[in-house]
C-alpha atoms as a PDB file:
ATOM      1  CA  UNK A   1      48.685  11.435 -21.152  1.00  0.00           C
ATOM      2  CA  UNK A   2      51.058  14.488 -22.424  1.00  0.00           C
ATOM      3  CA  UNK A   3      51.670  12.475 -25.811  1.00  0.00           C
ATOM      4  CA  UNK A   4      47.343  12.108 -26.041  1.00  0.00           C
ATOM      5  CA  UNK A   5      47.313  15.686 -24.993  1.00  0.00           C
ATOM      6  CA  UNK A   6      49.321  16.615 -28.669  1.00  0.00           C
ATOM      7  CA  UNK A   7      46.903  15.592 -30.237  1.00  0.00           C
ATOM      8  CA  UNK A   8      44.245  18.665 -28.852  1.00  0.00           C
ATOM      9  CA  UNK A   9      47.081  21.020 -29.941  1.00  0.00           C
ATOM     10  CA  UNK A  10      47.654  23.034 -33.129  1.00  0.00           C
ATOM     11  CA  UNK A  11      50.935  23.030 -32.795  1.00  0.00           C
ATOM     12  CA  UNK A  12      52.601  20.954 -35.258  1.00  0.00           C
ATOM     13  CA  UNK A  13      56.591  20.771 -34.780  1.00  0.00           C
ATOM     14  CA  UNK A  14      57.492  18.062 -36.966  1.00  0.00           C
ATOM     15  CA  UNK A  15      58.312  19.007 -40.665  1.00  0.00           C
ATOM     16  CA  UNK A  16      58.512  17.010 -43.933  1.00  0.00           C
ATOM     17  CA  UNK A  17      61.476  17.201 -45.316  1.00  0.00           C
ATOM     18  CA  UNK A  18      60.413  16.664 -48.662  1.00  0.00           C
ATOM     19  CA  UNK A  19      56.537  18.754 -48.994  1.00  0.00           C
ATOM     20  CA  UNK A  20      57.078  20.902 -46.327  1.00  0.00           C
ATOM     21  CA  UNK A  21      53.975  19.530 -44.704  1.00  0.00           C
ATOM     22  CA  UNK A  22      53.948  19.855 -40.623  1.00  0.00           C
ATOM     23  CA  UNK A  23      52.839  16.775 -38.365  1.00  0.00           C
ATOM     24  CA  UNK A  24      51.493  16.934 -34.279  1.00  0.00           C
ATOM     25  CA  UNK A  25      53.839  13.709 -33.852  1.00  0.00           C
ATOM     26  CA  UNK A  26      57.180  12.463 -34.646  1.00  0.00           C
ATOM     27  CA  UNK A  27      54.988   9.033 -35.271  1.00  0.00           C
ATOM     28  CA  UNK A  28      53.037  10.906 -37.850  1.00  0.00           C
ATOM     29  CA  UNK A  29      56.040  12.556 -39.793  1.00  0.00           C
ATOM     30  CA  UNK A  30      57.178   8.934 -40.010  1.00  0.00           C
ATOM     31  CA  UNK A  31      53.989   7.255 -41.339  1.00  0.00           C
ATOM     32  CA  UNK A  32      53.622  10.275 -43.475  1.00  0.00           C
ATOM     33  CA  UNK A  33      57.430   9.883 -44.914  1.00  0.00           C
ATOM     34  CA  UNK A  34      56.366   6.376 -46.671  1.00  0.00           C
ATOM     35  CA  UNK A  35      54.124   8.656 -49.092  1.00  0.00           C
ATOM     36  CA  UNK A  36      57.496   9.909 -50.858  1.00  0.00           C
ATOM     37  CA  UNK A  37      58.585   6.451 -51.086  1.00  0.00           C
ATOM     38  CA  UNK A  38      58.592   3.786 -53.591  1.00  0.00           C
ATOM     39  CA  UNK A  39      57.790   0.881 -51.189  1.00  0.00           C
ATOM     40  CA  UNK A  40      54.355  -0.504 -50.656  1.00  0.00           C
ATOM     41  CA  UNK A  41      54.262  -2.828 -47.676  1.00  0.00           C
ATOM     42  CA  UNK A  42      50.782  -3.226 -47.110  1.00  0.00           C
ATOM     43  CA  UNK A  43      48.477  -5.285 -49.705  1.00  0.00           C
ATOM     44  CA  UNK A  44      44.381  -5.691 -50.134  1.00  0.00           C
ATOM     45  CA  UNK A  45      43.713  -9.145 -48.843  1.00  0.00           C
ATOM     46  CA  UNK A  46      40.612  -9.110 -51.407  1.00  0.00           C
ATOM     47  CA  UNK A  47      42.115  -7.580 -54.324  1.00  0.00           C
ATOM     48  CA  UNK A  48      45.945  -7.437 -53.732  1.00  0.00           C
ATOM     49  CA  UNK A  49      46.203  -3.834 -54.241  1.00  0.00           C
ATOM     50  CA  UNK A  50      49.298  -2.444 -52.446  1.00  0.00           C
ATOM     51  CA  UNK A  51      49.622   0.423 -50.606  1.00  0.00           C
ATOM     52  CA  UNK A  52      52.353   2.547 -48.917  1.00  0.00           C
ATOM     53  CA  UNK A  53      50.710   2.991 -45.548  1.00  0.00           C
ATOM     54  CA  UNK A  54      48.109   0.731 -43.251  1.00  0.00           C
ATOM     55  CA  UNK A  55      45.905   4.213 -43.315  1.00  0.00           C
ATOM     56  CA  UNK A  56      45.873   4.030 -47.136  1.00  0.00           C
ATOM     57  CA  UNK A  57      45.132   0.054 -46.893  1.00  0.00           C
ATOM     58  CA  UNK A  58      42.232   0.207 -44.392  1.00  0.00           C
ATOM     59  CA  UNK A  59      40.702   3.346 -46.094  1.00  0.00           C
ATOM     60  CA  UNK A  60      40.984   1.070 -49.650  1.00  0.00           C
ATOM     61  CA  UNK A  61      39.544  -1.714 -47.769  1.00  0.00           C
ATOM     62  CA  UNK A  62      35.752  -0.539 -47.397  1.00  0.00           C
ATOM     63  CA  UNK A  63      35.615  -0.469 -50.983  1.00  0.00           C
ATOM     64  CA  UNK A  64      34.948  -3.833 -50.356  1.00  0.00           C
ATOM     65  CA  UNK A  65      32.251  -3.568 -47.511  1.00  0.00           C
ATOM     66  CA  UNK A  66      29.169  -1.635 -46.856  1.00  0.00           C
ATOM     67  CA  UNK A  67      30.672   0.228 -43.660  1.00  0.00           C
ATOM     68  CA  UNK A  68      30.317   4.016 -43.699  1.00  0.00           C
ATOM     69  CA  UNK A  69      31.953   5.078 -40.575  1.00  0.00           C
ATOM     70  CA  UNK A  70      31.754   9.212 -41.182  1.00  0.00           C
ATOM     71  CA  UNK A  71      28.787  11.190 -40.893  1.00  0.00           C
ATOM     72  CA  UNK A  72      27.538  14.201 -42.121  1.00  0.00           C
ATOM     73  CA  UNK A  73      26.488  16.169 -39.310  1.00  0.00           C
ATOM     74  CA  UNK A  74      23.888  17.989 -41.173  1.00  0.00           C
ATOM     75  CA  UNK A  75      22.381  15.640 -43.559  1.00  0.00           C
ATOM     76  CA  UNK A  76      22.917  12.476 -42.088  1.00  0.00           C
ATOM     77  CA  UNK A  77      24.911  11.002 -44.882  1.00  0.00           C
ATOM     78  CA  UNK A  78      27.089   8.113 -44.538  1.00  0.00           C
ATOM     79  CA  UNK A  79      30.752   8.366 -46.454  1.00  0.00           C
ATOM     80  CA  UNK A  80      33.955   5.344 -46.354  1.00  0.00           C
ATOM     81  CA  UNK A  81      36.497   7.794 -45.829  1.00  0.00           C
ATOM     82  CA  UNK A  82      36.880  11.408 -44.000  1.00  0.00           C
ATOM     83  CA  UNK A  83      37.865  12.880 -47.198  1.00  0.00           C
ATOM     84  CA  UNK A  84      34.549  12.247 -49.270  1.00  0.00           C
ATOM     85  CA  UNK A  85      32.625  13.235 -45.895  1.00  0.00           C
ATOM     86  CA  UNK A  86      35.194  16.288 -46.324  1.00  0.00           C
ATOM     87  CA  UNK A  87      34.013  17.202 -49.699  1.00  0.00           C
ATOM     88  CA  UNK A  88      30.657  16.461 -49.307  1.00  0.00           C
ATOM     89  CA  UNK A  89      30.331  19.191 -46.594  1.00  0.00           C
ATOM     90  CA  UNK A  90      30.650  21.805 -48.872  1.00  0.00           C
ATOM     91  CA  UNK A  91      27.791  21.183 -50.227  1.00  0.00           C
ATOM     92  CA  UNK A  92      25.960  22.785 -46.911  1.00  0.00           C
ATOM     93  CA  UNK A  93      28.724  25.527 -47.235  1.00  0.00           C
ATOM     94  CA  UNK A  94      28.379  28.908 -49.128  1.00  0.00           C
ATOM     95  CA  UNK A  95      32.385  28.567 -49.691  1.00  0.00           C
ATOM     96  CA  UNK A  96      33.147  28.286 -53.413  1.00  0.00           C
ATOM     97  CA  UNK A  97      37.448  27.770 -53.627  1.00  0.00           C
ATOM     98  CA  UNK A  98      37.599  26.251 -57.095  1.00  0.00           C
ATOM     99  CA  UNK A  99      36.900  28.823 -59.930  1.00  0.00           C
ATOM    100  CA  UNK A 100      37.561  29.028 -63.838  1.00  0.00           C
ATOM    101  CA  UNK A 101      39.723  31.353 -65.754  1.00  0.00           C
ATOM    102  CA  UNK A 102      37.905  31.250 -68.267  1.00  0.00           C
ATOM    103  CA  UNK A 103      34.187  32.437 -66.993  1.00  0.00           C
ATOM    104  CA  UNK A 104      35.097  32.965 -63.766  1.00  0.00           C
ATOM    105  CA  UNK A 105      32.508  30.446 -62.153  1.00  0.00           C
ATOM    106  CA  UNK A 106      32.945  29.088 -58.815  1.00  0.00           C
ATOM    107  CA  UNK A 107      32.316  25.877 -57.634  1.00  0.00           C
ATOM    108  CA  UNK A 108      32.784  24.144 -54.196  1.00  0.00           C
ATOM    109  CA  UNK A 109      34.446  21.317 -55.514  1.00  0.00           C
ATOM    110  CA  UNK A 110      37.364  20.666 -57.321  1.00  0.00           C
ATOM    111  CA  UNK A 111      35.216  17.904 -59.046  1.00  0.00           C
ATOM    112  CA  UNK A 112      32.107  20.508 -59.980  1.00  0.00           C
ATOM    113  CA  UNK A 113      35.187  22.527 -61.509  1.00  0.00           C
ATOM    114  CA  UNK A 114      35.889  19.615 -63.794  1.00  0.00           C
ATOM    115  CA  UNK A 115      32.694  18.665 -64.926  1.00  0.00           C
ATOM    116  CA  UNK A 116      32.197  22.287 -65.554  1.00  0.00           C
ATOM    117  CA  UNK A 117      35.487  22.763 -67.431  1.00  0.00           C
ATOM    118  CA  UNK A 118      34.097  20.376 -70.766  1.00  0.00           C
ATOM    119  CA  UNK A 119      31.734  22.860 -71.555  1.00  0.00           C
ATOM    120  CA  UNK A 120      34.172  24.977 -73.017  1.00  0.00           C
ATOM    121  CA  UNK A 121      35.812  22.588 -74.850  1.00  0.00           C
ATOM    122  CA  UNK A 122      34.456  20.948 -78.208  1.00  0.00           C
ATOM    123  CA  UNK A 123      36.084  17.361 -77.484  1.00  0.00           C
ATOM    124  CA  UNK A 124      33.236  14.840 -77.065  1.00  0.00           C
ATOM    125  CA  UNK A 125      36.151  11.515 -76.490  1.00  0.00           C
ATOM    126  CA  UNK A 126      33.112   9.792 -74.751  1.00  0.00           C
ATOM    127  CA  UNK A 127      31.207   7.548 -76.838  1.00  0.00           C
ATOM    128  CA  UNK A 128      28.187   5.306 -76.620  1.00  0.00           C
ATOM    129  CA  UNK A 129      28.876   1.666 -77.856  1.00  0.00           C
ATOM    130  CA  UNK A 130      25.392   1.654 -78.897  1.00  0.00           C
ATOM    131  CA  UNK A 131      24.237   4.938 -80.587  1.00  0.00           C
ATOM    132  CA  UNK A 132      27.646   6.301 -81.348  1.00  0.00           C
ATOM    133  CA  UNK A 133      26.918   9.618 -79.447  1.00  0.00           C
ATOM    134  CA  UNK A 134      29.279  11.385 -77.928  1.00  0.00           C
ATOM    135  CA  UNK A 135      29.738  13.116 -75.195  1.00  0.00           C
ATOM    136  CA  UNK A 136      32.175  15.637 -73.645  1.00  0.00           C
ATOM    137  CA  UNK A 137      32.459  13.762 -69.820  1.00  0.00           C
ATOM    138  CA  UNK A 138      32.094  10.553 -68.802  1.00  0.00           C
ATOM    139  CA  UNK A 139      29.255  11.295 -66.558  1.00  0.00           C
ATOM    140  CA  UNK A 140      26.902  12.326 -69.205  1.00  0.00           C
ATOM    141  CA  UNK A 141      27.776   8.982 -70.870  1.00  0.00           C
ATOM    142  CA  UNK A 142      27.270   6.927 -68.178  1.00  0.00           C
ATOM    143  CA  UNK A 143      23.395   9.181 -67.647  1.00  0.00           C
ATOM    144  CA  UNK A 144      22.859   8.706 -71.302  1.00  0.00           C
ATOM    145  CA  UNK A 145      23.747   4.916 -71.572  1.00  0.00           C
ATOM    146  CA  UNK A 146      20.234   4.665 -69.032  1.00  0.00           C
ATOM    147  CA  UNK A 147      18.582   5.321 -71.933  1.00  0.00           C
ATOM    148  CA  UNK A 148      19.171   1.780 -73.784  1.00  0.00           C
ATOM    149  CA  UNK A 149      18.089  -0.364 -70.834  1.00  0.00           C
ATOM    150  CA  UNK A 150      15.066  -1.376 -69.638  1.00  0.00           C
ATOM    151  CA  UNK A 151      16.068  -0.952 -66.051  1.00  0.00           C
ATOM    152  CA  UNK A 152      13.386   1.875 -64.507  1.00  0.00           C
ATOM    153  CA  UNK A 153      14.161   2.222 -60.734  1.00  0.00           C
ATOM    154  CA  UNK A 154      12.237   5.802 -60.147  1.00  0.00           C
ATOM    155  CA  UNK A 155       8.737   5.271 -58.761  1.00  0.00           C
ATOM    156  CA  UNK A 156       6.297   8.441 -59.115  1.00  0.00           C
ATOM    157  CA  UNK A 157       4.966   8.544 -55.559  1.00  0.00           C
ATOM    158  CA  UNK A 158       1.679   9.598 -56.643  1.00  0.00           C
ATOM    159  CA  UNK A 159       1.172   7.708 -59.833  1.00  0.00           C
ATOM    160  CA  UNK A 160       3.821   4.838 -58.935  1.00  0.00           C
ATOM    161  CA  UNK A 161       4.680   5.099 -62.706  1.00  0.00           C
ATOM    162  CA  UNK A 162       8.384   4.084 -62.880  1.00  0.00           C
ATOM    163  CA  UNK A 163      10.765   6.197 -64.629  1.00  0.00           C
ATOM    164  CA  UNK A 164      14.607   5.728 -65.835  1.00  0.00           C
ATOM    165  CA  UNK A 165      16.608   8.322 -64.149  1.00  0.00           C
ATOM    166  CA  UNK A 166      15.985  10.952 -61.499  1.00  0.00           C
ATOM    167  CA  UNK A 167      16.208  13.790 -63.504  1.00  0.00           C
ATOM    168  CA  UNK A 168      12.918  12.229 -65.604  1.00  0.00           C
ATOM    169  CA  UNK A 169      11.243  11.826 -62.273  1.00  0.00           C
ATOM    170  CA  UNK A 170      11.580  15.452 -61.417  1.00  0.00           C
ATOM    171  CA  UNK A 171      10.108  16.609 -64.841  1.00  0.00           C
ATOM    172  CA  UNK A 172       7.513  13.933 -64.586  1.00  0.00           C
ATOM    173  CA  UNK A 173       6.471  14.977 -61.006  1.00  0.00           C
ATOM    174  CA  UNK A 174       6.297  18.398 -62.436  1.00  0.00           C
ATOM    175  CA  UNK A 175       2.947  17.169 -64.331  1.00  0.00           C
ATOM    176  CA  UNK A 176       1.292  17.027 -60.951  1.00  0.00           C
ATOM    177  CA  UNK A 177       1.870  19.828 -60.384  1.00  0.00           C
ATOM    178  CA  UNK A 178      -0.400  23.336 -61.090  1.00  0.00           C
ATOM    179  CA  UNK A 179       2.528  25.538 -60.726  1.00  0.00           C
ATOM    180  CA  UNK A 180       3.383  27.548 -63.906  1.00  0.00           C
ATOM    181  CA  UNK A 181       6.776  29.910 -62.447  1.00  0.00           C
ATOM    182  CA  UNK A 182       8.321  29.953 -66.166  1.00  0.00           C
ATOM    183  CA  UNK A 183       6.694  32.548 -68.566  1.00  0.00           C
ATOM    184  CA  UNK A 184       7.278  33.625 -72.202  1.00  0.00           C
ATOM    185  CA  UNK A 185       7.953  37.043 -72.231  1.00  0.00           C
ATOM    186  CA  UNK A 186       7.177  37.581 -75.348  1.00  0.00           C
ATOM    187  CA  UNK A 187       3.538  36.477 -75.354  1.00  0.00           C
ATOM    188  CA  UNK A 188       3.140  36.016 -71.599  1.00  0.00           C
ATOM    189  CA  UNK A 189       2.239  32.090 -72.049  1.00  0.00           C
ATOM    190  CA  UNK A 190       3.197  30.035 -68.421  1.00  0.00           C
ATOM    191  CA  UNK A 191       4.751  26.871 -68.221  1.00  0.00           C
ATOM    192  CA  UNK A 192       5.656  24.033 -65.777  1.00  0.00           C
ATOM    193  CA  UNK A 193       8.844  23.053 -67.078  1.00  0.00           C
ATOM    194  CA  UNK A 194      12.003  25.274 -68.388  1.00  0.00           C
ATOM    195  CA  UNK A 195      12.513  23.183 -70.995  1.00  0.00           C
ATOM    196  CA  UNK A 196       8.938  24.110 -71.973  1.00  0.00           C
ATOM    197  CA  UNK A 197       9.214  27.601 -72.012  1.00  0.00           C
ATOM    198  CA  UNK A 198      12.884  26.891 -74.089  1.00  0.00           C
ATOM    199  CA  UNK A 199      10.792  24.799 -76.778  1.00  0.00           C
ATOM    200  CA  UNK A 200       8.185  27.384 -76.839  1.00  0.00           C
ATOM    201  CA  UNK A 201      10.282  30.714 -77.713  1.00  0.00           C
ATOM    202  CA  UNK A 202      10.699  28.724 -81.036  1.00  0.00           C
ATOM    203  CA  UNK A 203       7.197  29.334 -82.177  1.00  0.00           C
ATOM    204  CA  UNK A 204       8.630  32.962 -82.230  1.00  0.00           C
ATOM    205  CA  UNK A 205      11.545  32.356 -84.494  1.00  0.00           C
ATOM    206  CA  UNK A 206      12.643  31.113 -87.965  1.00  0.00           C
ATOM    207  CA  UNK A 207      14.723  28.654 -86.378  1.00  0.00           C
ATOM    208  CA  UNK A 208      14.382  25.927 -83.920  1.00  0.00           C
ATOM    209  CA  UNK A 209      16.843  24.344 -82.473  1.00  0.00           C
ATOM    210  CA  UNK A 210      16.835  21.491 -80.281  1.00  0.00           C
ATOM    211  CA  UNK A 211      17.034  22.798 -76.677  1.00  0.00           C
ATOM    212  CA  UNK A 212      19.091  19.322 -75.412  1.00  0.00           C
ATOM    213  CA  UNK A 213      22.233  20.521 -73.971  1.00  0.00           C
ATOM    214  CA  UNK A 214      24.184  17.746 -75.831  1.00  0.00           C
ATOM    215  CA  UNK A 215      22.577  18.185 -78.724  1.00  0.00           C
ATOM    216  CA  UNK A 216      23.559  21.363 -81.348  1.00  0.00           C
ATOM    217  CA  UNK A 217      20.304  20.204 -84.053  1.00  0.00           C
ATOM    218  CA  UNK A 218      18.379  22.941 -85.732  1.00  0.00           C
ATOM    219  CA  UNK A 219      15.029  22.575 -87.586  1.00  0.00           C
ATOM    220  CA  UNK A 220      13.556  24.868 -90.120  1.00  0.00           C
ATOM    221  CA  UNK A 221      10.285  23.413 -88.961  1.00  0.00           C
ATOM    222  CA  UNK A 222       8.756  23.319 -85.048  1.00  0.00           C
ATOM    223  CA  UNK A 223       6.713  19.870 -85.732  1.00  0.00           C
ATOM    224  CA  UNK A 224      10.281  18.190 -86.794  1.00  0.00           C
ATOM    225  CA  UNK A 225      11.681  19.406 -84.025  1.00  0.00           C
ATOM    226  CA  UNK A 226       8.733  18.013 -81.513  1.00  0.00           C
ATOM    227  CA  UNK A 227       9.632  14.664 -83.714  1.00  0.00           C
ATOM    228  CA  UNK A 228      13.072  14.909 -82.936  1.00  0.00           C
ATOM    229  CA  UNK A 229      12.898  15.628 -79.416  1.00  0.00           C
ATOM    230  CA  UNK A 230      10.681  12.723 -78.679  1.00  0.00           C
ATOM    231  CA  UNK A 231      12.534  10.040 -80.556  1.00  0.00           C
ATOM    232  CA  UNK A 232      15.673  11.332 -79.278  1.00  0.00           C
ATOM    233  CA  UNK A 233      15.538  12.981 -76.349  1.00  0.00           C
ATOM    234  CA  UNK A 234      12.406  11.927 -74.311  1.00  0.00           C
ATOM    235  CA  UNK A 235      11.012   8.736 -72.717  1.00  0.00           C
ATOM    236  CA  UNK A 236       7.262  10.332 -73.766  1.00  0.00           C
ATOM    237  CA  UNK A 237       5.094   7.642 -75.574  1.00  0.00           C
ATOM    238  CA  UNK A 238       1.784   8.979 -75.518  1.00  0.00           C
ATOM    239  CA  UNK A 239       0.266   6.200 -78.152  1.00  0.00           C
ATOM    240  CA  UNK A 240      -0.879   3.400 -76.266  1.00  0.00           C
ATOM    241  CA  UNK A 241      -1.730  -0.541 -77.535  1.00  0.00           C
ATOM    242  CA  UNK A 242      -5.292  -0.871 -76.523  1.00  0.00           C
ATOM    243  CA  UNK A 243      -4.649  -4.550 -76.772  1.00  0.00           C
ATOM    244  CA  UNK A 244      -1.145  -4.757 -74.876  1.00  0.00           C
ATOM    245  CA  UNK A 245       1.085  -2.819 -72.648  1.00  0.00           C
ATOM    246  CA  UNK A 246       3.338  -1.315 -75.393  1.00  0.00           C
ATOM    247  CA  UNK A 247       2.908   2.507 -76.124  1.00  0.00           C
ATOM    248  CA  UNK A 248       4.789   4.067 -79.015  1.00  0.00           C
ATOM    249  CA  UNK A 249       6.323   7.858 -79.360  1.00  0.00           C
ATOM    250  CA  UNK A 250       4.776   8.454 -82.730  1.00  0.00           C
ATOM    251  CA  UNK A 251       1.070   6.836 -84.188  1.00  0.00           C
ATOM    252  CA  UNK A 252       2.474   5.854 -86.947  1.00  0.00           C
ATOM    253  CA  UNK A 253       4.210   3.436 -85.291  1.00  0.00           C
ATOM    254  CA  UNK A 254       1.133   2.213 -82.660  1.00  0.00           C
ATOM    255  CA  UNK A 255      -0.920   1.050 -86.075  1.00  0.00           C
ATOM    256  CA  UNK A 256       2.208  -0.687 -87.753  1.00  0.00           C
ATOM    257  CA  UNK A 257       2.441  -2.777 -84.224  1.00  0.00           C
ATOM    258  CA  UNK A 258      -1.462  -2.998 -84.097  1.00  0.00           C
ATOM    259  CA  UNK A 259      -0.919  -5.451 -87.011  1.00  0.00           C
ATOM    260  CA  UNK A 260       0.625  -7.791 -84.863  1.00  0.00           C
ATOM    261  CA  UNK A 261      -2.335  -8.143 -83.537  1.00  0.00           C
ATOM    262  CA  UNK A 262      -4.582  -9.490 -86.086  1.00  0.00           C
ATOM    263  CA  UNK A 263      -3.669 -11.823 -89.074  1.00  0.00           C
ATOM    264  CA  UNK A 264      -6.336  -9.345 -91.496  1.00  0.00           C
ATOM    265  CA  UNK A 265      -8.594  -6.045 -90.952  1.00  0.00           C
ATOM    266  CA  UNK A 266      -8.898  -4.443 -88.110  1.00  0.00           C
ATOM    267  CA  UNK A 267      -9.859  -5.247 -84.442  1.00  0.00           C
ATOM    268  CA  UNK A 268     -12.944  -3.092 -83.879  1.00  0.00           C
ATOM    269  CA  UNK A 269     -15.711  -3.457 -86.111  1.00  0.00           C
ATOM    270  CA  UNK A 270     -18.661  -1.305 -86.445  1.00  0.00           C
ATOM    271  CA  UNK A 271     -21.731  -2.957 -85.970  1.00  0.00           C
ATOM    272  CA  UNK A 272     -24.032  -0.322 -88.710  1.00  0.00           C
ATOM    273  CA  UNK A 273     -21.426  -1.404 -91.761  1.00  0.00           C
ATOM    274  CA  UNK A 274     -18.791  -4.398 -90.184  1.00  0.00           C
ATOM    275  CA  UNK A 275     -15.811  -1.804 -91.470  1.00  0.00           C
ATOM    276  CA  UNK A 276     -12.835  -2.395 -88.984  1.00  0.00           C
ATOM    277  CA  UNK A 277     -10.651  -0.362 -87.202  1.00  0.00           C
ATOM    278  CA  UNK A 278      -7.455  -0.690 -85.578  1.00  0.00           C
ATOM    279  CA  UNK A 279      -8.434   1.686 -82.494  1.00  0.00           C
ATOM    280  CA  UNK A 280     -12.343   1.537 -80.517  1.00  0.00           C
ATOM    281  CA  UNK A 281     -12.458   5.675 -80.838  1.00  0.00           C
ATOM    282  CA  UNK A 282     -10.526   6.099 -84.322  1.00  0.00           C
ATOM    283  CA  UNK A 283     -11.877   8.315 -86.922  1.00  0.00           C
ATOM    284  CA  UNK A 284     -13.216   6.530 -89.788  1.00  0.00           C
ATOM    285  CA  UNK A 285     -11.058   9.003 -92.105  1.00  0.00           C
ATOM    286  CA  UNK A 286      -7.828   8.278 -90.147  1.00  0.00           C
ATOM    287  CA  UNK A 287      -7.862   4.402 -90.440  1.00  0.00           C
ATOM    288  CA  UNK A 288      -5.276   3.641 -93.555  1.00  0.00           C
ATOM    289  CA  UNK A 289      -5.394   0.020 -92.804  1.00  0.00           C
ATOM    290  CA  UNK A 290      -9.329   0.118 -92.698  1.00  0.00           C
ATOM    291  CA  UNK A 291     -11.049  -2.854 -95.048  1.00  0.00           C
ATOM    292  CA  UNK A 292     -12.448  -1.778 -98.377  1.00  0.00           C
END
């Protein structure tokens, strides 16, 4: 009972001789002592991993299972070890320890302060295998690397169109949306997105750059920079087969497809002249592949 009863205290008598850290229990000093040692008597029984102390073992163990055994009090989340439920708290906290010399921005993790750090360095030492972009953490790599797979695992609740990553999901939702909170204030003009209103101040300048935070390109004209922005940067494909599921970013690359389609001519013909056309509502004067 008195040794249980420690355990309510705040008094902690028992010093590290080594850190200086201060321990409730003589028991705890002891197991603590192993952490400024060089032997590792406990091992993984899946992966062999050792470990210095059974604490360090069991907590390396769930990496393994499924079994969250802390809980966020607030938001119900489910964590493997008391430290990530430990950091995760701040994120219900107004407490912001970790700032940067540099800008002076505080964050409530030391991991936020890290990901934060790279953008005031120039080193991009993360690239993609595919594209050969590069990026300045391995977080953004690992977002854009979505981007060459055909995985999409974000449904639209209201449209139940699926999308690739969450962020594209939130923009997309956006489009169901009437709200307009960002306006030009130049000309006044609303928009739903930031990212809109960022693309639009270019119609007021010279120079348009692209408004991707990875990405420093600058056009001279606003239609390349569209262009570039949805090759590059955007999942948009507006131009739809009328014949199959594909849909292409640009038209010019719907008609080259719509070829595969047909061995000569076009697929819709008019029944006054028996021209063809590649699409049922195209323009007459916008059908190159139209028969003479």
């Amino acid at each position: 009972m008195r040794k249980h009863a420690i355990t309510h205290s705040e008094t902690r008598e028992f010093k590290c001789d080594v850190c200086g850290d201060k321990f409730k229990t003589r028991v705890v000093l002891l197991s603590h002592a192993r952490v400024h040692s060089d032997v590792f008597l406990f091992d993984c029984e899946v992966c062999g991993k050792q470990f210095k102390t059974q604490q360090e073992a069991k907590t390396h163990s769930r990496v393994h299972s499924d079994e969250r055994p802390f809980k966020c009090d607030t938001c119900r989340a489910l964590f493997k070890s008391r430290l990530e439920l430990k950091n995760h708290q701040r994120v219900h906290s107004e407490i912001r320890p970790f700032d940067r010399n540099v800008c002076q921005k505080k964050f409530k993790t030391a991991a936020e302060l890290r990901n934060h750090s790279t953008t005031h360095s120039d080193l991009r030492p993360f690239e993609c295998e595919k594209c050969k972009k590069k990026f300045r953490a391995r977080h953004l790599l690992q977002t854009h690397a979505v981007v060459h797979s055909d995985s999409r695992r974000f449904q639209c609740h209201l449209c139940e169109k699926m999308l690739k990553t969450s962020a594209t999901l939130r923009c997309h939702s956006v489009a169901h949306s009437n709200d307009r909170q960002f306006e030009c204030d130049i000309c006044l003009k609303k928009f739903k997105l930031k990212q809109a209103l960022k693309r639009h101040y270019t119609a007021h300048s010279d120079s348009h750059p692209c408004d991707y935070s990875q990405c420093e390109k600058v056009f001279k004209k606003r239609e390349n920079l569209v262009n570039h922005h949805r090759s590059c940067h955007s999942e948009e494909k507006p131009f739809e087969c009328p014949n199959c599921d594909k849909a292409y970013a640009f038209k010019d690359k719907l008609k080259a497809h719509l070829r595969t389609h047909t061995a000569g001519g076009g697929l819709h013909e008019c029944p006054e002249c028996a021209r063809k056309f590649f699409e049922k509502y195209q323009d007459a004067f916008d059908n190159p592949y139209q028969d003479e």
